[in-house]
N, C-alpha and C. Protein backbone atom coordinates (compact mmCIF):
# COMPACT_ATOMS: atom_id res chain seq x y z
N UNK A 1 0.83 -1.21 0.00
CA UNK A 1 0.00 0.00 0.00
C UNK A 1 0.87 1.26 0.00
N UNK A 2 2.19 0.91 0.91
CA UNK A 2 2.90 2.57 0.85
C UNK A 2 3.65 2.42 -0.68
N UNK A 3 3.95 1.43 -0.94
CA UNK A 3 4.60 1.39 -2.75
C UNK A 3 3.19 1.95 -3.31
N UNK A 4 2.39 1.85 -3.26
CA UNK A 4 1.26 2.26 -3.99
C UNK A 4 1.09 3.75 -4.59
N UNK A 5 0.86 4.18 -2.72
CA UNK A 5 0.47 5.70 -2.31
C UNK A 5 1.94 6.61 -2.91
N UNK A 6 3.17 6.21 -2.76
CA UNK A 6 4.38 6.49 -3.07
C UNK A 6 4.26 7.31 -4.64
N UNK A 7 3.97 5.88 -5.30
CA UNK A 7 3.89 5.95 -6.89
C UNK A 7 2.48 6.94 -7.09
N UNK A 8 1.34 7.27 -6.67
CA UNK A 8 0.60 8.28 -7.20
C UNK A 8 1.00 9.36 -6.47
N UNK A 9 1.95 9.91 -5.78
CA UNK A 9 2.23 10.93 -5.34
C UNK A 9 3.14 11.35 -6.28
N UNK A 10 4.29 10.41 -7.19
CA UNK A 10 5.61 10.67 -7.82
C UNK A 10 4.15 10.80 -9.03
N UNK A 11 3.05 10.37 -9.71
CA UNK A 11 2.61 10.91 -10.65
C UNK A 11 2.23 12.27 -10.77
N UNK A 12 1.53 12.48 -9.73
CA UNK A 12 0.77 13.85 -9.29
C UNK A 12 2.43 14.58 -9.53
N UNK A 13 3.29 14.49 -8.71
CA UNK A 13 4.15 15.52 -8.84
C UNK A 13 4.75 15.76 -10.47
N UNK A 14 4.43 14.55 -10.80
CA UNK A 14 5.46 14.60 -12.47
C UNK A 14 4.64 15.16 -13.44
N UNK A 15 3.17 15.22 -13.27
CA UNK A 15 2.10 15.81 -13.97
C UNK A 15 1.69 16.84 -13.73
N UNK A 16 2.44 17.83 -12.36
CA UNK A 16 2.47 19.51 -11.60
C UNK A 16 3.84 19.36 -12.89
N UNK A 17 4.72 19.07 -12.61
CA UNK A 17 5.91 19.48 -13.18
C UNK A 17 5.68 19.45 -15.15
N UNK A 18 4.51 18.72 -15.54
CA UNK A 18 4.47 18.85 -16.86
C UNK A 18 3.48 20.22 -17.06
N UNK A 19 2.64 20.56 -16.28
CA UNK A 19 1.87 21.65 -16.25
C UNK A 19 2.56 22.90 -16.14
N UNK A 20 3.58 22.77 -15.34
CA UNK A 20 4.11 23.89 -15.03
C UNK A 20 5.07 24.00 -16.24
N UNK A 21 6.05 23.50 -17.05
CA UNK A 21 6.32 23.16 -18.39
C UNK A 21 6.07 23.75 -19.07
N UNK A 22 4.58 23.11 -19.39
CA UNK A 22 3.99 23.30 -20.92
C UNK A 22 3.53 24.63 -20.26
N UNK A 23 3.16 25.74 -19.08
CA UNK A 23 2.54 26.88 -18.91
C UNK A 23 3.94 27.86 -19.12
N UNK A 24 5.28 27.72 -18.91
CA UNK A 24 6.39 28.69 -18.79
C UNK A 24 6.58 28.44 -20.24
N UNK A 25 6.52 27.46 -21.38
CA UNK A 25 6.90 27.30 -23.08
C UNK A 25 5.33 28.49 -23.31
N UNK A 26 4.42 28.60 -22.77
CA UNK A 26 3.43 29.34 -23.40
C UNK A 26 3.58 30.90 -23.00
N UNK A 27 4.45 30.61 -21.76
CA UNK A 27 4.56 32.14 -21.26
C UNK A 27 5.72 32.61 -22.17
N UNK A 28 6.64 31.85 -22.45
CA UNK A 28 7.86 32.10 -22.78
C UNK A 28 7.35 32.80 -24.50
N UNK A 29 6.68 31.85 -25.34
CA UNK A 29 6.12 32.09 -26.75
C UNK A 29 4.98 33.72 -26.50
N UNK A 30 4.09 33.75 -25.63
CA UNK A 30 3.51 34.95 -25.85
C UNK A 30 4.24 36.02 -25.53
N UNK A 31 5.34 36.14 -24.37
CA UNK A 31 5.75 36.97 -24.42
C UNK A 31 7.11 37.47 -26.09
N UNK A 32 7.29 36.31 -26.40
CA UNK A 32 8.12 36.96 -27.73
C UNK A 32 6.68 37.23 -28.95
N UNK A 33 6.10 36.84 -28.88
CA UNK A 33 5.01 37.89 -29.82
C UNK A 33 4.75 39.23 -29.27
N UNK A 34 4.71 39.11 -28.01
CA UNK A 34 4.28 40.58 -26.80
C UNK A 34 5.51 41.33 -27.84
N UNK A 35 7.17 41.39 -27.16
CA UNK A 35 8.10 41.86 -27.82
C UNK A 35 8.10 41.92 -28.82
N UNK A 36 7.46 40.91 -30.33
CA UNK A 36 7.79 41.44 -31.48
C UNK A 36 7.14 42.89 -32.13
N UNK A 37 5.20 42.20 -31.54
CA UNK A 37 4.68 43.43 -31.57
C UNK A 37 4.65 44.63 -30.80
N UNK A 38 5.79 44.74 -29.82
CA UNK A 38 6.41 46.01 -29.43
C UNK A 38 7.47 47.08 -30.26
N UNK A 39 8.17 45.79 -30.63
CA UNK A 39 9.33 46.00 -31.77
C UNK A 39 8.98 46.95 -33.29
N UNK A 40 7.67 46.48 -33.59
CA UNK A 40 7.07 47.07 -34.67
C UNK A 40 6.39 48.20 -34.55
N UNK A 41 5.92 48.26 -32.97
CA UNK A 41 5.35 49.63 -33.23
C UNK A 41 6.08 50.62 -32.27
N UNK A 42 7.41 50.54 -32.12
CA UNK A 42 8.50 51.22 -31.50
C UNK A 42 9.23 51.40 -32.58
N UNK A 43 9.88 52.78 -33.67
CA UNK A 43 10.76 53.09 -34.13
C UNK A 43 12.01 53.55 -33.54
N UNK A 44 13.77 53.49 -33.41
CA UNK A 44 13.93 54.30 -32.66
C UNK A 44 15.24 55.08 -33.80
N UNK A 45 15.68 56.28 -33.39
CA UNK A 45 16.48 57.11 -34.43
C UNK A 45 17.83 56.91 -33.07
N UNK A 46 18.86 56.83 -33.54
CA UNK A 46 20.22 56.59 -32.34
C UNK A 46 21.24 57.91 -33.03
N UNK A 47 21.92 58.65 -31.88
CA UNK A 47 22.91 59.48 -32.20
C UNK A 47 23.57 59.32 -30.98
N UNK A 48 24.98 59.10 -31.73
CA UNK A 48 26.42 58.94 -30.86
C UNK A 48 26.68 59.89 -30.47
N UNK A 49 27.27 60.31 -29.08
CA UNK A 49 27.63 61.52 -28.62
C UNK A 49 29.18 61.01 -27.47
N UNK A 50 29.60 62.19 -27.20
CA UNK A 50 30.65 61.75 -26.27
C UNK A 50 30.28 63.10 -25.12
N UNK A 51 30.74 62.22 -24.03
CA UNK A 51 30.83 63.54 -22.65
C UNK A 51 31.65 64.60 -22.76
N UNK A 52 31.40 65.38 -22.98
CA UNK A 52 31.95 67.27 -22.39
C UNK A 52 32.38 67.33 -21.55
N UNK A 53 31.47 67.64 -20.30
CA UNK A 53 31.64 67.87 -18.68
C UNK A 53 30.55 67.33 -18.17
N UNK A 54 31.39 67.06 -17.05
CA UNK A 54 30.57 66.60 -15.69
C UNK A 54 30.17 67.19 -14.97
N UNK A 55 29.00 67.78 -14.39
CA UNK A 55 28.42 68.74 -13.55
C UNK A 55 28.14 68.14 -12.56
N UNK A 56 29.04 67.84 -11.25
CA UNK A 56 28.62 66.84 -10.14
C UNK A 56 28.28 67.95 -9.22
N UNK A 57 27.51 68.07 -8.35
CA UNK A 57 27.28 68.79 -7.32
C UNK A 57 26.11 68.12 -6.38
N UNK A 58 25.87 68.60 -4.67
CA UNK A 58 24.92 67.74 -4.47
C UNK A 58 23.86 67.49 -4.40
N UNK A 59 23.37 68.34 -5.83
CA UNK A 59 21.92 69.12 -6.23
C UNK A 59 21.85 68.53 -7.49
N UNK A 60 22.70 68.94 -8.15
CA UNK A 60 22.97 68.86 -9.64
C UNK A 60 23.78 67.00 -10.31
N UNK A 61 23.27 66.85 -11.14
CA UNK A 61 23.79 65.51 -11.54
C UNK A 61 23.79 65.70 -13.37
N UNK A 62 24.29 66.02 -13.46
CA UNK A 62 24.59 66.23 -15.32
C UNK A 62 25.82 66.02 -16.06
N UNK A 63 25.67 65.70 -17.52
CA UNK A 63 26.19 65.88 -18.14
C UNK A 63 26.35 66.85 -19.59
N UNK A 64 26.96 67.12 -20.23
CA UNK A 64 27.21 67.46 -21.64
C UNK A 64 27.89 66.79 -22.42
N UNK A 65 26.80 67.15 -23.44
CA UNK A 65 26.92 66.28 -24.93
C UNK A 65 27.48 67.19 -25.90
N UNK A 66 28.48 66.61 -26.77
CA UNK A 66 28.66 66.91 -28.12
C UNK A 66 28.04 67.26 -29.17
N UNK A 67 26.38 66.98 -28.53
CA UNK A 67 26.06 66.83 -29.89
C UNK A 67 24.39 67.76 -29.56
N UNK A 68 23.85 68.30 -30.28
CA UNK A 68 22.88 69.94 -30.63
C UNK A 68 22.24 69.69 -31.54
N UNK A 69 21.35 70.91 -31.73
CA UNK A 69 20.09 70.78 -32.94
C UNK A 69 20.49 70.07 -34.19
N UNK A 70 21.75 70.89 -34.43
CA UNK A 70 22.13 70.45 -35.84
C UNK A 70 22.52 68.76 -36.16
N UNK A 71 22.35 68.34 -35.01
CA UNK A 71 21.94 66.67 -35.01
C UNK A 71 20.84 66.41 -34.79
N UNK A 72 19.85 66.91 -34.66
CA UNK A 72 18.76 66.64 -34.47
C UNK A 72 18.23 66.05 -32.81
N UNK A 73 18.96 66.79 -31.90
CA UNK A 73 18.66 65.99 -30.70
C UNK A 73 17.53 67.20 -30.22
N UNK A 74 16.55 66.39 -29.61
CA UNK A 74 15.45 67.46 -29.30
C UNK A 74 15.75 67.05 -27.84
N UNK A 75 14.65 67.99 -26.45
CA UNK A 75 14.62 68.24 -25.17
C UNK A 75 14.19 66.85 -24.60
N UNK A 76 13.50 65.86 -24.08
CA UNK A 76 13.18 64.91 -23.97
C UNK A 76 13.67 63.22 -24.38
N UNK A 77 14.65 63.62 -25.19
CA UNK A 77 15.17 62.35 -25.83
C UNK A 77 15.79 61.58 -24.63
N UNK A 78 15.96 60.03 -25.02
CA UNK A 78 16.41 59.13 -23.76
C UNK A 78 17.84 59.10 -24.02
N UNK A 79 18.79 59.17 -23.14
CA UNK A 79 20.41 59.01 -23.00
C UNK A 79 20.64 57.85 -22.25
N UNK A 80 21.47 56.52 -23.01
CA UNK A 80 21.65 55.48 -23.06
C UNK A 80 23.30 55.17 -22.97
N UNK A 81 23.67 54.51 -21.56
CA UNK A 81 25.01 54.17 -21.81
C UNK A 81 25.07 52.14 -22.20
N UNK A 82 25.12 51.79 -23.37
CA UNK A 82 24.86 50.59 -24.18
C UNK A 82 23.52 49.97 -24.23
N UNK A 83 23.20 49.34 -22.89
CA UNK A 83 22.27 48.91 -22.88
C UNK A 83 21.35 49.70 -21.91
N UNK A 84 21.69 51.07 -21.27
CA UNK A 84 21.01 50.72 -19.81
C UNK A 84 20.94 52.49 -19.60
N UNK A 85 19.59 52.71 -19.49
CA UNK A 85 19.07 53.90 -19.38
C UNK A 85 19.97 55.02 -18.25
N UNK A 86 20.65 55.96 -18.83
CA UNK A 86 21.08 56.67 -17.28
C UNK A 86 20.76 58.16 -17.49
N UNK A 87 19.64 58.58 -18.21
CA UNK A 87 18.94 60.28 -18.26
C UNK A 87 17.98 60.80 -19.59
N UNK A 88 17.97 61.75 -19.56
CA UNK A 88 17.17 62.29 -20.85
C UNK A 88 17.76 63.48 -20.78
N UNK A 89 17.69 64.16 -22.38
CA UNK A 89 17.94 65.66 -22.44
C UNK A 89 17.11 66.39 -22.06
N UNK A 90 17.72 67.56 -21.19
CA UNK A 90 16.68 68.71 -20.92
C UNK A 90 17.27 70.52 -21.10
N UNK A 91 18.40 70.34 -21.82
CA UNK A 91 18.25 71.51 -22.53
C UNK A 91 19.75 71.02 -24.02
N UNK A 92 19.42 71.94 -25.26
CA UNK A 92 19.90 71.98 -26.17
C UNK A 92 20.02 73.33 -26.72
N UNK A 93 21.43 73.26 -27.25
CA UNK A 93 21.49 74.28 -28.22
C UNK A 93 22.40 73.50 -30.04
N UNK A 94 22.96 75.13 -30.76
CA UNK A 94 23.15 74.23 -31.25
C UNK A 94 24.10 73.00 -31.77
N UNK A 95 25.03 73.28 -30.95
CA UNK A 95 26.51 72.37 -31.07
C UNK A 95 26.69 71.41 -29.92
N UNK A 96 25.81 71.48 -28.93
CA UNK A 96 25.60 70.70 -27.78
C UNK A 96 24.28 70.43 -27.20
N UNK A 97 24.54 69.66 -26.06
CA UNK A 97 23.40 69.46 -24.98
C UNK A 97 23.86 69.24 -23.73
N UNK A 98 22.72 69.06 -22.98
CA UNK A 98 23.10 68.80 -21.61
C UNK A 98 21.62 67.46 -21.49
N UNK A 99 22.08 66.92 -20.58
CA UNK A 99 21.42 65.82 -19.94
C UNK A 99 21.77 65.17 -18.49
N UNK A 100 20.26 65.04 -18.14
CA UNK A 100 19.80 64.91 -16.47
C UNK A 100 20.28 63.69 -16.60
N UNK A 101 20.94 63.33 -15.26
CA UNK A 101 21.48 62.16 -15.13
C UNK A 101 20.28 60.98 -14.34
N UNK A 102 19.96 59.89 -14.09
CA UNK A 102 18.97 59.31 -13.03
C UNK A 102 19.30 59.86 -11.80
N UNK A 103 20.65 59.94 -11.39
CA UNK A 103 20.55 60.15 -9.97
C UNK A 103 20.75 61.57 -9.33
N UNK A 104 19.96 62.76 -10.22
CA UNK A 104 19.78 63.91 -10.01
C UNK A 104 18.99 64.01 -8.79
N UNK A 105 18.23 64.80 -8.23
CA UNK A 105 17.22 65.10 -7.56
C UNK A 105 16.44 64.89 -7.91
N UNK A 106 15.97 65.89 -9.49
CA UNK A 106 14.80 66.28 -10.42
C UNK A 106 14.95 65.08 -10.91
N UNK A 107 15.16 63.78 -11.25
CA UNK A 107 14.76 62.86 -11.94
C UNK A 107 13.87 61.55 -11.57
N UNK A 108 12.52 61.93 -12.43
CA UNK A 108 12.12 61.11 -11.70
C UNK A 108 11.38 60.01 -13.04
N UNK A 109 11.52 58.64 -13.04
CA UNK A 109 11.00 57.70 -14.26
C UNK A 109 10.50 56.87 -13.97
N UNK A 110 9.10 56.72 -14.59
CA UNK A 110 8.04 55.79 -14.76
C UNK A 110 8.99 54.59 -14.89
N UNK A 111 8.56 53.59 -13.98
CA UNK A 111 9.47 52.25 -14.01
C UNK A 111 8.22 50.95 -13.91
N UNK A 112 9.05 49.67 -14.35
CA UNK A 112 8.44 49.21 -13.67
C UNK A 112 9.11 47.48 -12.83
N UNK A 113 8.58 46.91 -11.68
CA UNK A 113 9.91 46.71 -11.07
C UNK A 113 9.37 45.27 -11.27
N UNK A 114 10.40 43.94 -11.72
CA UNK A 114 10.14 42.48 -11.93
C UNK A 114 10.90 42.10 -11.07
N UNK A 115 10.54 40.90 -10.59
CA UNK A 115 9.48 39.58 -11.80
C UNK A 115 8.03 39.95 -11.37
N UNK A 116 7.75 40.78 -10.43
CA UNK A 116 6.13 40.52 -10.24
C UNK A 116 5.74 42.24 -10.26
N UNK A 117 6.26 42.81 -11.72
CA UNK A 117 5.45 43.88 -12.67
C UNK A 117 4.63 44.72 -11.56
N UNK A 118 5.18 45.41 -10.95
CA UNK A 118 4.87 46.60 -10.03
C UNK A 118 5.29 47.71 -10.69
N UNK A 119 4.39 49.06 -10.76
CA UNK A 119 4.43 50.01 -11.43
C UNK A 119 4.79 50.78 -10.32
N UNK A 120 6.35 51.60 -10.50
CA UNK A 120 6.99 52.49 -9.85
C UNK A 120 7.34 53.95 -10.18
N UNK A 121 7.60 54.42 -9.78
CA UNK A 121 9.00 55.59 -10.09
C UNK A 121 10.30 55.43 -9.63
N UNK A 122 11.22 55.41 -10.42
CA UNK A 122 12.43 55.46 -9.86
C UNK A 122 12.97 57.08 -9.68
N UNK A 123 13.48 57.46 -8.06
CA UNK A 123 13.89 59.02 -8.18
C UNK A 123 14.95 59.08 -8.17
N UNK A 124 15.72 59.95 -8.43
CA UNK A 124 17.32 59.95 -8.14
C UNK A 124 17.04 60.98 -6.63
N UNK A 125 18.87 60.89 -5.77
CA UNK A 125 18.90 61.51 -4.90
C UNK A 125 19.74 62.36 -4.56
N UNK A 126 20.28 62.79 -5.60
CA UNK A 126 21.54 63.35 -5.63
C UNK A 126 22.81 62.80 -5.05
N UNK A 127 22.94 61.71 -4.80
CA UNK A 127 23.78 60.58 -4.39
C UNK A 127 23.58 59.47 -5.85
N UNK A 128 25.37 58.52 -5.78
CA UNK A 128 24.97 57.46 -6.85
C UNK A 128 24.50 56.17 -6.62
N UNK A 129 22.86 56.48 -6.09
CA UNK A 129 21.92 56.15 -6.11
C UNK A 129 20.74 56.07 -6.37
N UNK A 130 19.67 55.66 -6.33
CA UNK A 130 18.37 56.03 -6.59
C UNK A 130 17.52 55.45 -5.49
N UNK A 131 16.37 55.75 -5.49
CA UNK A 131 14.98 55.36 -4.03
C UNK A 131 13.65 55.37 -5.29
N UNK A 132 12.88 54.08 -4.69
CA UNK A 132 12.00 53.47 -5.32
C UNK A 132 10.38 54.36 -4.67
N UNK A 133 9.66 54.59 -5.51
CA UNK A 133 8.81 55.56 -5.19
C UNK A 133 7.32 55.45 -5.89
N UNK A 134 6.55 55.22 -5.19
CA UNK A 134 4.96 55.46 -5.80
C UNK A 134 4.48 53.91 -6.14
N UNK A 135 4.83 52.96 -5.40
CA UNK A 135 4.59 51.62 -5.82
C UNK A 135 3.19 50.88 -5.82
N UNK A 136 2.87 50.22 -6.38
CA UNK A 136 0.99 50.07 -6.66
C UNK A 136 1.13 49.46 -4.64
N UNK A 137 1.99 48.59 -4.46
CA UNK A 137 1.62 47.90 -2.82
C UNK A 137 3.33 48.29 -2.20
N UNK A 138 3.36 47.09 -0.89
CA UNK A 138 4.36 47.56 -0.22
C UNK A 138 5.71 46.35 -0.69
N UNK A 139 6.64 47.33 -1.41
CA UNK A 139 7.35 46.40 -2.27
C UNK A 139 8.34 45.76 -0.77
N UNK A 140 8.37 46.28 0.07
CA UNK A 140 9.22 45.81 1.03
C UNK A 140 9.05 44.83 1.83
N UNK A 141 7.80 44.14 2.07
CA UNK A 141 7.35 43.05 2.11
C UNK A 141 7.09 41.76 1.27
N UNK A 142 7.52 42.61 -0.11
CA UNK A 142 6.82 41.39 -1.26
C UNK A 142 8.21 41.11 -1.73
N UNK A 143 9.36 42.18 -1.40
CA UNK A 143 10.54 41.63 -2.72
C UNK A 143 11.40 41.02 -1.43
N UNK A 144 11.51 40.68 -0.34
CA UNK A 144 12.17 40.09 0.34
C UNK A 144 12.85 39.00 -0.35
N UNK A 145 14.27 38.46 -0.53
CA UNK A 145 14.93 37.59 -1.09
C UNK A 145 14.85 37.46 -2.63
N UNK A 146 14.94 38.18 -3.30
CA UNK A 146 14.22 38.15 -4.65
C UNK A 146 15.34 38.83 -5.03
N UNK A 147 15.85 38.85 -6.26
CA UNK A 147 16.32 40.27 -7.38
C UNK A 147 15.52 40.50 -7.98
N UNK A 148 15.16 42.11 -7.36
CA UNK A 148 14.43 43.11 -8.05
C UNK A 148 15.25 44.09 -9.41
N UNK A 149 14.84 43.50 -10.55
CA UNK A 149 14.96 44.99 -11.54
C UNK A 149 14.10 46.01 -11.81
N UNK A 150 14.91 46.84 -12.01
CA UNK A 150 13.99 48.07 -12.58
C UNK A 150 14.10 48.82 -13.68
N UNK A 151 13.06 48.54 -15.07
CA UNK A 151 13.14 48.99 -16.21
C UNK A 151 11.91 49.88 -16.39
N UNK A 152 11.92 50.72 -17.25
CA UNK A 152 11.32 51.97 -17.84
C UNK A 152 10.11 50.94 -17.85
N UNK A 153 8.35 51.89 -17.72
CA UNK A 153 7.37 51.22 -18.31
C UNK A 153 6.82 51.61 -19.18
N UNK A 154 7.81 52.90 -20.09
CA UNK A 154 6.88 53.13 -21.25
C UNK A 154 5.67 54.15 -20.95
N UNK A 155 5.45 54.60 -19.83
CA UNK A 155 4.55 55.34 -19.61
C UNK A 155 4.71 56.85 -19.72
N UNK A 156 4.59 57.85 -19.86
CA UNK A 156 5.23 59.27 -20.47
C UNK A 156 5.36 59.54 -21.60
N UNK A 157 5.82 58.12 -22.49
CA UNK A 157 5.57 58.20 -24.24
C UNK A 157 7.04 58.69 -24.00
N UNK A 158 8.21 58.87 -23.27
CA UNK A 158 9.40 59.54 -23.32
C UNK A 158 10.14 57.90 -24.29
N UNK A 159 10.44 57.07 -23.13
CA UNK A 159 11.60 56.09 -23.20
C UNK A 159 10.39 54.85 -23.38
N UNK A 160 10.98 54.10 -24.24
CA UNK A 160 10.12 52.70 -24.79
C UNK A 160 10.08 51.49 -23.71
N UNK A 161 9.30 50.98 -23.21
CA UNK A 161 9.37 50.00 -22.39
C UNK A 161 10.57 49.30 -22.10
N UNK A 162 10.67 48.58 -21.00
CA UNK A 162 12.02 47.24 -21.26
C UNK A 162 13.58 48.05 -20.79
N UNK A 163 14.00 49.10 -21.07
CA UNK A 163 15.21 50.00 -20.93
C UNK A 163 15.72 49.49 -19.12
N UNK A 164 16.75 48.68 -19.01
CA UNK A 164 17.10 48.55 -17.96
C UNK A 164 17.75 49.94 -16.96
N UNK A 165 17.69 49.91 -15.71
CA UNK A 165 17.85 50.84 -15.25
C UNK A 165 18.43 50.58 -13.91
N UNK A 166 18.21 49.76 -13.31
CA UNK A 166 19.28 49.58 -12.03
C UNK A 166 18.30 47.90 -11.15
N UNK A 167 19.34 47.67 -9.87
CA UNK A 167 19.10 46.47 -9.55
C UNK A 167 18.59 47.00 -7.77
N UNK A 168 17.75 46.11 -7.26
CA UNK A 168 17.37 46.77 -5.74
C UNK A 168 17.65 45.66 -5.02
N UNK A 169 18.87 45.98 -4.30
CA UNK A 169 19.04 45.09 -2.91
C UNK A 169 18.13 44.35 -2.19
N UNK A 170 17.52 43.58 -1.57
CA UNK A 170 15.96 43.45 -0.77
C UNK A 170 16.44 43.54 0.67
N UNK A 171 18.16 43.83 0.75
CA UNK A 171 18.03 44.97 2.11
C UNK A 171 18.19 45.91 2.42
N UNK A 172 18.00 46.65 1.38
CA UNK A 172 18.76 48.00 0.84
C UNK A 172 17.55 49.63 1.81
N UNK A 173 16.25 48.59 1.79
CA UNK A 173 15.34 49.41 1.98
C UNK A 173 14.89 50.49 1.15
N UNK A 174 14.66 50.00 -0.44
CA UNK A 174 14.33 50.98 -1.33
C UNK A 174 15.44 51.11 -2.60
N UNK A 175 16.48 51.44 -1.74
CA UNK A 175 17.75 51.62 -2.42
C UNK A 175 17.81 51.26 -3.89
N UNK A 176 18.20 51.79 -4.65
CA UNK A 176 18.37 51.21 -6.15
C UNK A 176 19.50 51.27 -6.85
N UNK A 177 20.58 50.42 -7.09
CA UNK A 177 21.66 50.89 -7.89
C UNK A 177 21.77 50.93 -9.16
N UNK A 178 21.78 51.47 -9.91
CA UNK A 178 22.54 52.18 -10.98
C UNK A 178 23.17 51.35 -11.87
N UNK A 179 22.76 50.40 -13.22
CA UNK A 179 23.73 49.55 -13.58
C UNK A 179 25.15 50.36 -14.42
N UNK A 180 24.68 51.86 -14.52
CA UNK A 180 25.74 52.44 -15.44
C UNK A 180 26.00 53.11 -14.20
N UNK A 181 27.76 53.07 -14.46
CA UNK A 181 28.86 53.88 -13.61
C UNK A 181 28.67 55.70 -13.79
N UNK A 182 28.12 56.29 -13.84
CA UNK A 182 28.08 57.72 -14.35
C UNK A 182 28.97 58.26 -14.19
N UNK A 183 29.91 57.80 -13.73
CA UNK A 183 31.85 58.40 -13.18
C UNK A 183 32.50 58.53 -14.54
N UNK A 184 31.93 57.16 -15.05
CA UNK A 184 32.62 56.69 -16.19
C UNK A 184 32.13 56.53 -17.96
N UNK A 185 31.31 57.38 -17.68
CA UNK A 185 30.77 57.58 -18.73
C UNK A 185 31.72 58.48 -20.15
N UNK A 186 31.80 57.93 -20.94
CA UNK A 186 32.80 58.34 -22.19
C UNK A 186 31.96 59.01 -23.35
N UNK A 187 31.00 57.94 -23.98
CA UNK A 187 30.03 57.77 -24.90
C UNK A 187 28.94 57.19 -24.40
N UNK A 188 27.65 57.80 -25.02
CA UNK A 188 26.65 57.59 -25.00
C UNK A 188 25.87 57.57 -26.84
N UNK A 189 24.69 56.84 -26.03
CA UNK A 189 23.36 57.18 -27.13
C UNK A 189 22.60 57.86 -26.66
N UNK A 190 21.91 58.96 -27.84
CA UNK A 190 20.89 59.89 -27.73
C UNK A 190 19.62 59.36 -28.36
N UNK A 191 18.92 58.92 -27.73
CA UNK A 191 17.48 57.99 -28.17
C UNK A 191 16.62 58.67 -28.69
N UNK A 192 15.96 58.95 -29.96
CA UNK A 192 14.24 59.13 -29.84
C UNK A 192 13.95 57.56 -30.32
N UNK A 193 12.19 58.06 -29.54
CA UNK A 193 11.32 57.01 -29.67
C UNK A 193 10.04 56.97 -30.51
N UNK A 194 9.69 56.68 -31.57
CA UNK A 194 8.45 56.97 -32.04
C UNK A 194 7.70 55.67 -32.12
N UNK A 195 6.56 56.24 -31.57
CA UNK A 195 5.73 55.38 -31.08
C UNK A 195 3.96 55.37 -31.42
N UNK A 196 3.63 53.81 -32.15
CA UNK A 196 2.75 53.84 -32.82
C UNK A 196 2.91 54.40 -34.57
N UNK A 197 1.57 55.53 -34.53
CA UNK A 197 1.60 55.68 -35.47
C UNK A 197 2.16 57.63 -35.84
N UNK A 198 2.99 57.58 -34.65
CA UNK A 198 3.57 58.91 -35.21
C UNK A 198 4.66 59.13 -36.10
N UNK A 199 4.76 60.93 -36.28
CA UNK A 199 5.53 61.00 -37.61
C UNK A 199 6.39 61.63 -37.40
């Protein structure tokens, strides 16, 4: 009888483990249609720039760009060091720019924080850091032992979904680090995003 009970327990578990399977191959497949049809209705235009100056202060968090109207960089565009979001432009002229760094004061970005898709803000603090802000519940109870990321959600119409942006300790108490060094910043990308059916 316990050989019995044994063997329908090892089925039950082997038939959770085929469910759970065949449900992560379906999660895995919708989400690359999710991404393709993101892909298609996300255009993006890229301009190379290199750092000027560094404006560190413990208010101020900026940089300057090389690069101005006559490149076509407008006020709002996303500033990208490879993969990983670290500001947007907020003023231009025409042989340069300047751009807010994340861990300004004034910066603050629609995020959103995985594996369990909580809609945030990430703020900067004028430290090279950031603090997690405006969360749908209390992330400090839910992300205990977990790696938390935090990527753009696309919300503002600024920066396109997905844009990585820093990693949160789960003892940090909020804390958010920064996957780009902003010390060390050389070159960047100057992002626009067009989105849908604009022109």
């Amino acid at each position: 009888m316990n050989l019995y009970e044994n063997y329908q327990k090892e089925l039950i578990i082997i038939e959770n483990s085929e469910q759970i399977k065949l449900q992560n191959e379906f999660l895995t497949a919708e989400n690359k249609k999710l991404r393709e049809l993101l892909d298609e209705s996300i255009n993006s235009e890229e301009i190379f720039a290199r750092v000027l100056i560094d404006k560190d202060s413990p208010y101020l968090k900026s940089v300057v760009l090389n690069k101005g109207t006559k490149d076509k960089v407008k006020i709002g565009m996303a500033v990208i060091d490879e993969f990983y979001l670290v500001g947007q432009i907020i003023e231009v002229n025409y042989s340069n720019s300047r751009a807010l760094l994340l861990s300004d004061l004034n910066s603050k970005i629609p995020s959103v924080l995985e594996p369990d898709d909580i809609q945030a803000v990430v703020s900067g603090t004028g430290s090279n850091f950031g603090t997690i802000e405006h969360t749908q519940i209390d992330y400090k109870e839910g992300f205990k032992n977990k790696e938390i990321i935090a990527y753009t959600s696309g919300l503002g119409g600024l920066f396109k979904p997905g844009i990585p942006i820093g990693k949160i300790d789960s003892s940090s108490d909020g804390q958010i680090n920064f996957f780009s060094d902003f010390t060390q910043l050389n070159y960047v990308k100057i992002v626009s995003y067009k989105f849908g059916g604009e022109k």
